[in-house]
C-alpha atoms as a PDB file:
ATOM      1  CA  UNK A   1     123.421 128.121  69.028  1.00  0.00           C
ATOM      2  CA  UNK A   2     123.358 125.461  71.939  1.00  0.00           C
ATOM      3  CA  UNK A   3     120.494 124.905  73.873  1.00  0.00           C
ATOM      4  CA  UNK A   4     121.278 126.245  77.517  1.00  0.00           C
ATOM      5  CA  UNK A   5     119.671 124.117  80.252  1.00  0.00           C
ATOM      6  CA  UNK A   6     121.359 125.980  83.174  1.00  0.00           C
ATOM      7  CA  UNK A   7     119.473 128.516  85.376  1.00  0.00           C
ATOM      8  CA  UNK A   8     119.078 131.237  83.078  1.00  0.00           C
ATOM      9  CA  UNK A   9     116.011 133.125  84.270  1.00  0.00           C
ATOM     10  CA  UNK A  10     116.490 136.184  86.413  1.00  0.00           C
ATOM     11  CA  UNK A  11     113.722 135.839  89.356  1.00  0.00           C
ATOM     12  CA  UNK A  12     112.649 132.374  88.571  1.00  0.00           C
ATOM     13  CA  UNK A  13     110.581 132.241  91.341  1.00  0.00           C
ATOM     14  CA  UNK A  14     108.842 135.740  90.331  1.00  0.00           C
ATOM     15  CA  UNK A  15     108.577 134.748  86.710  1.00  0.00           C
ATOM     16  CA  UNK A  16     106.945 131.005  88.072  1.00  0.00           C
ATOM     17  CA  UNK A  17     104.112 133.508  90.255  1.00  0.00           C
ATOM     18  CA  UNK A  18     103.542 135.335  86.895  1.00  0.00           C
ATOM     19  CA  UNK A  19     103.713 132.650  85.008  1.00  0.00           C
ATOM     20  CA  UNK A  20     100.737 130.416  87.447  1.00  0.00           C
ATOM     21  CA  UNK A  21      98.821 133.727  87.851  1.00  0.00           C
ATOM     22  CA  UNK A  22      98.681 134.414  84.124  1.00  0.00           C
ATOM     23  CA  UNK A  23      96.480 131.046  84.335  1.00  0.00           C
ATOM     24  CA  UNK A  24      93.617 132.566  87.593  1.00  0.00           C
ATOM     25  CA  UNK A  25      90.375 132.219  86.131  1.00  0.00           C
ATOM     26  CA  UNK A  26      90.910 130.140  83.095  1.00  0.00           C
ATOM     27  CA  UNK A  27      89.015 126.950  82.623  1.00  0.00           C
ATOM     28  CA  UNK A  28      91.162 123.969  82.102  1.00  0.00           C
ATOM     29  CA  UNK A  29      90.588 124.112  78.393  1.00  0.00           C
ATOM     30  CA  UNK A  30      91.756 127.987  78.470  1.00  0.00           C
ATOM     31  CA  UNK A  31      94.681 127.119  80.147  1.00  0.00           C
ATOM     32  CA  UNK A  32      95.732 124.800  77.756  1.00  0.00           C
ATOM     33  CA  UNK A  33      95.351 127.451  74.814  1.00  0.00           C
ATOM     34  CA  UNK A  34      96.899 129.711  77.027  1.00  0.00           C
ATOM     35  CA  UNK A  35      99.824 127.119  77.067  1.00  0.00           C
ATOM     36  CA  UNK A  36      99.898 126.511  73.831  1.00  0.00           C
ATOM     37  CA  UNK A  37      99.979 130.649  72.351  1.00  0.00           C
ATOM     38  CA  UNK A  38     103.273 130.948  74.799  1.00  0.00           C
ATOM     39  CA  UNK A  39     104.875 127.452  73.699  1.00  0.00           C
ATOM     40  CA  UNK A  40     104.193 128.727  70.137  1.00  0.00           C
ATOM     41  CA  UNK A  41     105.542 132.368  70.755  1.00  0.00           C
ATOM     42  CA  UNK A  42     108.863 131.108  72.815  1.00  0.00           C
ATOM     43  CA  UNK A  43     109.859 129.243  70.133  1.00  0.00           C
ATOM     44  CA  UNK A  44     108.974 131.812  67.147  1.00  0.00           C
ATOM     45  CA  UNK A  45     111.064 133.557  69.538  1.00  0.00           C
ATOM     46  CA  UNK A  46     114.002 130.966  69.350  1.00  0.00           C
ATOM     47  CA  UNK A  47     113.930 130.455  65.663  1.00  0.00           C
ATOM     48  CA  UNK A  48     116.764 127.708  65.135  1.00  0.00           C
ATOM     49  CA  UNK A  49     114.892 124.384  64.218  1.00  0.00           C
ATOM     50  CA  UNK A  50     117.504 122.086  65.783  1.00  0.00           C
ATOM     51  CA  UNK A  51     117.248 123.594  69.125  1.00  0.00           C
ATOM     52  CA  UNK A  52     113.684 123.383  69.306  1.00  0.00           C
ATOM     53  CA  UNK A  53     113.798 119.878  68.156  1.00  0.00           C
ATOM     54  CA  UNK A  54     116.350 119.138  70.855  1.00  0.00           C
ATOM     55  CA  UNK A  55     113.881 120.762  73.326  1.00  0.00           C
ATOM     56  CA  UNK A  56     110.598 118.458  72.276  1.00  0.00           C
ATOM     57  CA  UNK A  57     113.294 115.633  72.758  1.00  0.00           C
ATOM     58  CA  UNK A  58     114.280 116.863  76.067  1.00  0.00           C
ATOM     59  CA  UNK A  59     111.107 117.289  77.382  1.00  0.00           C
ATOM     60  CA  UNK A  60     109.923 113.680  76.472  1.00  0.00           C
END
């Protein structure tokens, strides 16, 4: 499996609203856990070790 770094979320701009109101009320050290869990479930979710690797090097 390739990594895909085209548009490839339906309703980006819905799923960015979720995604910033998922973080109202948190304290900037519960965001960051909050950050963390989904980081840490999206790529359980991925599974293949070389595309998450090429991810952390893509994000650099």
């Amino acid at each position: 499996m390739e990594r895909n770094l085209a548009p490839n979320i339906n309703d980006p701009d819905g799923f960015y609203d979720a995604l910033l109101g998922a973080h109202n009320g948190l304290s900037k050290d519960e965001s960051d856990a909050f950050n963390a869990r989904l980081i840490l479930i999206l790529a359980n979710h991925v599974g293949d070790r070389s595309i998450l690797r090429a991810a952390l090097e893509f994000a650099k």
